[in-house]
Protein backbone atom coordinates (compact mmCIF):
# COMPACT_ATOMS: atom_id res chain seq x y z
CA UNK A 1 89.10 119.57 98.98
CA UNK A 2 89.56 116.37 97.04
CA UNK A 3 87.10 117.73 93.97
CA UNK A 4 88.50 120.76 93.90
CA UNK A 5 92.40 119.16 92.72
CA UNK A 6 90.46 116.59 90.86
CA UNK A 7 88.67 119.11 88.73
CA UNK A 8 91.83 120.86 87.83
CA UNK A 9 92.99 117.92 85.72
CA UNK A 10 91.87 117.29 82.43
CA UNK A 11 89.28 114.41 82.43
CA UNK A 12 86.26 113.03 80.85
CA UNK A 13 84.84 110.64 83.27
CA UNK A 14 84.97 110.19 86.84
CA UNK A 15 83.92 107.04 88.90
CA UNK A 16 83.39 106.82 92.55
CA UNK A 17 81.17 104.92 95.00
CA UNK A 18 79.82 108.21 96.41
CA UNK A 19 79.78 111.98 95.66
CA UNK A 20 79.11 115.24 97.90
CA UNK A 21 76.63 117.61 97.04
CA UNK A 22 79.50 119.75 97.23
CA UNK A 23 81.87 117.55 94.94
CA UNK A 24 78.77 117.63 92.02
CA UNK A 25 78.33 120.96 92.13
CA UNK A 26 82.45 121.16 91.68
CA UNK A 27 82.33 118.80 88.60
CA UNK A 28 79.14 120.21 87.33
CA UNK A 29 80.91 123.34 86.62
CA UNK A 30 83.38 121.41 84.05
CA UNK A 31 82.25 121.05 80.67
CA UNK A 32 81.94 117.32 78.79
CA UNK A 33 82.93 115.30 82.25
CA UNK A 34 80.39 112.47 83.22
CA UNK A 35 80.08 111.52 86.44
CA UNK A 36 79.29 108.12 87.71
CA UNK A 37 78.38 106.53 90.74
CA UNK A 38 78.86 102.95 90.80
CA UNK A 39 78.04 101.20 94.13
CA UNK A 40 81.17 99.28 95.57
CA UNK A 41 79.84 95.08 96.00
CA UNK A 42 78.95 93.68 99.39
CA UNK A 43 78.63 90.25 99.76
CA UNK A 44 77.13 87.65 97.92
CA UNK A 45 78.78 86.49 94.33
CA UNK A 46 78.06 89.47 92.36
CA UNK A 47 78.41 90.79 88.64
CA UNK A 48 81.62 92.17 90.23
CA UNK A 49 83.21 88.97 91.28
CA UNK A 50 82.47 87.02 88.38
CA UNK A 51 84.23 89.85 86.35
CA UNK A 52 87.20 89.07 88.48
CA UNK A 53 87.51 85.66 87.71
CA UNK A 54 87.23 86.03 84.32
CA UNK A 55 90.27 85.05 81.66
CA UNK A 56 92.26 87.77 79.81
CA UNK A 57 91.87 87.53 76.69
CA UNK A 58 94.21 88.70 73.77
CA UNK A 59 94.75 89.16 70.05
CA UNK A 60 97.97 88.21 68.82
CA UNK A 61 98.34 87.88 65.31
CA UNK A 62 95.63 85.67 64.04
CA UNK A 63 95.66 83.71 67.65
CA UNK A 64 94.32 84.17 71.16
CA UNK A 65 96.44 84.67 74.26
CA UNK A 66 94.32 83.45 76.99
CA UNK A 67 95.27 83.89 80.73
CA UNK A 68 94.61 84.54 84.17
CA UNK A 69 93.39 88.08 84.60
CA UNK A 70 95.57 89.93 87.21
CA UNK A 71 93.09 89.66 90.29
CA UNK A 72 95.71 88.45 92.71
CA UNK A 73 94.77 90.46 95.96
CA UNK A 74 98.40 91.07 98.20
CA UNK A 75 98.02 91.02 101.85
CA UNK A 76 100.16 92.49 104.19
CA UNK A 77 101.23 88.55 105.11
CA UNK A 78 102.36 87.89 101.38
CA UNK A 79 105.02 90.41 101.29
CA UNK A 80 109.02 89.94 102.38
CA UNK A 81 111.49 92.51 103.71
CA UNK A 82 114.66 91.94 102.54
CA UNK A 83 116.44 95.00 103.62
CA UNK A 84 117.65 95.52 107.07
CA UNK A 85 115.77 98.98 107.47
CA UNK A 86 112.11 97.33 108.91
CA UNK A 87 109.12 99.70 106.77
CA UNK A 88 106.83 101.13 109.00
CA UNK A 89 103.12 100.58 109.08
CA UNK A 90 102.61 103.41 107.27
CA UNK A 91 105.16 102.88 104.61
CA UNK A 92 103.49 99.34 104.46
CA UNK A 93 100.21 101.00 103.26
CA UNK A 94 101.92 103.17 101.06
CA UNK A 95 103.69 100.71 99.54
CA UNK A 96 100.55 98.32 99.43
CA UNK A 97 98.40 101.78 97.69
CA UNK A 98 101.39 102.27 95.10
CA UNK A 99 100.70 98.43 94.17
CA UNK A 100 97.31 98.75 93.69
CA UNK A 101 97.85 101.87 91.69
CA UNK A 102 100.82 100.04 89.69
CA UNK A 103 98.26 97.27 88.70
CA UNK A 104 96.88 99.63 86.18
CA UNK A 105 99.58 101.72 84.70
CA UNK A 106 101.26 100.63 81.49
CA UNK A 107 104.27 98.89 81.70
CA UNK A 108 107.12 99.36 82.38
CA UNK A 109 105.53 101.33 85.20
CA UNK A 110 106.84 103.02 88.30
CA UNK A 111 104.73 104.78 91.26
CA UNK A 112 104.92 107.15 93.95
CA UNK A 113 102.45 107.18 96.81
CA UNK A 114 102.31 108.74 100.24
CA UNK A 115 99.60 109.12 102.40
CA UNK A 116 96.83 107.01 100.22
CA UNK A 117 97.63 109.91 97.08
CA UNK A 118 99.27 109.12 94.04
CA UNK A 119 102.26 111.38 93.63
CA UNK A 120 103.99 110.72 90.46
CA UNK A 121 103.74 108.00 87.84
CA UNK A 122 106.02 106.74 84.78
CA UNK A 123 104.29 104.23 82.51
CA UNK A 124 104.69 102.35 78.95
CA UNK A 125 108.82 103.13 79.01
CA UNK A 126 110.83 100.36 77.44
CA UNK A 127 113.63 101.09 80.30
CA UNK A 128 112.24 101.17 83.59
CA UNK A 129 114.70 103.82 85.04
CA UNK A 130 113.17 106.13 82.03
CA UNK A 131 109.71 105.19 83.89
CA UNK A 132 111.14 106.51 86.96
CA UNK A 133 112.28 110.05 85.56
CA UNK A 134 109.70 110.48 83.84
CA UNK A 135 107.18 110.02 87.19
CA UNK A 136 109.99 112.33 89.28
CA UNK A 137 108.98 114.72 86.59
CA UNK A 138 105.05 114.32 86.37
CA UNK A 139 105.23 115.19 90.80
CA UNK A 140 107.36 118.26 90.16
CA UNK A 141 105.50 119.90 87.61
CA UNK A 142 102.33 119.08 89.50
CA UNK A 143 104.01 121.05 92.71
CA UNK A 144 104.15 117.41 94.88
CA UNK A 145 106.95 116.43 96.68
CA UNK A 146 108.72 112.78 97.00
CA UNK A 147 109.99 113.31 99.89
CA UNK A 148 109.44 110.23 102.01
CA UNK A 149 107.27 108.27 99.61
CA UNK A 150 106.69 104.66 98.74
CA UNK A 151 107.33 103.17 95.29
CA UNK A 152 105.78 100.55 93.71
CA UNK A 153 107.75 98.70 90.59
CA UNK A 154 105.47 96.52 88.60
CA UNK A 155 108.57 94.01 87.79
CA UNK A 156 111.78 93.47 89.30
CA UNK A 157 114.50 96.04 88.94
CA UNK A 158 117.31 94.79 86.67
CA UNK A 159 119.82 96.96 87.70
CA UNK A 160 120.42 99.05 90.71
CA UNK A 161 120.23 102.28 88.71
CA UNK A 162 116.76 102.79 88.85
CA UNK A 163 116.50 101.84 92.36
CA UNK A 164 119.44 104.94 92.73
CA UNK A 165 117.03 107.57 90.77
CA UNK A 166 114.26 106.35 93.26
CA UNK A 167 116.02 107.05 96.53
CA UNK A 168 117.53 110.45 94.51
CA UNK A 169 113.97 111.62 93.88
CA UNK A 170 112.78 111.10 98.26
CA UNK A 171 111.34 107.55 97.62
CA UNK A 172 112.29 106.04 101.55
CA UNK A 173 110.39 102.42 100.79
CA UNK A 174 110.19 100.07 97.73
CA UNK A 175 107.64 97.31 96.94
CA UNK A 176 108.35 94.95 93.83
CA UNK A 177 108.31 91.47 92.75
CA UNK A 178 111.53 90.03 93.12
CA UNK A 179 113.21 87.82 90.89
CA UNK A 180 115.84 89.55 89.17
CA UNK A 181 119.86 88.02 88.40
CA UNK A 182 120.43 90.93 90.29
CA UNK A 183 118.14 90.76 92.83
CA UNK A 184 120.92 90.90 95.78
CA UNK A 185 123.02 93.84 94.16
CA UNK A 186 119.47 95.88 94.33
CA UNK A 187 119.14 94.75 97.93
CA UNK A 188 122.31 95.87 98.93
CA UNK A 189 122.11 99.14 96.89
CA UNK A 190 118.87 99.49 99.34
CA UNK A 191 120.55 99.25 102.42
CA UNK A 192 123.79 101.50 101.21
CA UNK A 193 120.89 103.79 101.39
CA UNK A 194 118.68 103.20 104.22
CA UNK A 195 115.72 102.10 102.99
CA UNK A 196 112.72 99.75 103.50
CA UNK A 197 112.14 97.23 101.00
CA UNK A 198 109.78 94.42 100.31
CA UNK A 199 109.25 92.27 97.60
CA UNK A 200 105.52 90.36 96.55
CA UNK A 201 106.76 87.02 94.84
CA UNK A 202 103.82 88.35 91.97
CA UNK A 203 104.22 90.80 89.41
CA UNK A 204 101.66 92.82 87.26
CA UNK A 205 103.56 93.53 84.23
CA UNK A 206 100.24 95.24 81.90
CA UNK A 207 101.23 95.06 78.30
């Protein structure tokens, strides 16, 4: 079931640990996609886990920008609720998926997730409320309702508007990093509404 919505998206190459017989013979069927199987790493310090230690680099002008690659793994322990709805577990791996997922969009980048599936996502916006219409619109048009859904925020909301277009569009939980002027006007804007929200203390911010 998974290959078949897969293979109606446009794509050119698809990684995954394993793949049905059934799966291949889905993707086989699509012209110009390569498939790869890439075995996930168990134990030991591998090629893997050097690769995540490793320093980002960056050209900027005639100059390096050298940093700590984003490899900071959140546990359920790092995160704060600061709203006075309490998330669920399951809005707690929702949230924790859409963070995951948010690690690797553009920013300023804004994700739905429900039920370990990517719903809608709003990337490389210079206004992060723009980011947040823009993935309301990506679920619709793919047919996938918000209703209920976690959000992940790769930075901190600086006003309460986008927070507003969230709850508007279904999102019923919120994960971002905190750290905002407004920080306690967002807050309360979450619990006008009845919503879970927790906040990492770590942002991923991909430029």
């Amino acid at each position: 079931a998974t290959a078949e919505h897969v293979a109606k998206q446009f794509m050119e190459v698809l990684i995954a640990p394993t793949f049905t017989p059934e799966a291949l013979a889905i993707f086989a069927a699509k012209k110009n996609v390569r498939v790869l199987q890439i075995a996930l790493p168990s134990g030991g310090t591998t090629a893997w886990e050097q690769g995540r230690n490793a320093q980002d680099v960056k050209r900027i002008g005639s100059g390096l920008l050298i940093q700590s690659a984003d490899n900071h793994e959140l546990k359920l322990s790092d995160l704060k609720v600061v709203t006075k709805a309490q998330p669920t577990p399951q809005q707690l791996q929702d949230m924790l998926f859409a963070w995951t997922v948010g690690k690797y969009v553009k920013s300023n980048a804004i994700v739905f997730c429900a039920g370990g599936m990517t719903l809608g996502v709003g990337a490389g916006q210079m206004s992060r409320l723009d980011s947040a219409r823009i993935a309301g619109i990506k679920a619709e048009a793919a047919g996938l309702s918000l209703k209920g859904s976690a959000v992940a925020s790769d930075a901190f909301f600086p006003f309460r508007d986008t927070l507003d277009e969230l709850v508007k569009a279904g999102a019923t939980s919120v994960i971002h990093p905190g750290g905002s002027m407004r920080d306690e006007e967002v807050i309360g804007a979450a619990n006008e509404h009845g919503i879970a929200m927790v906040l990492t203390g770590v942002r991923h911010f991909r430029h």
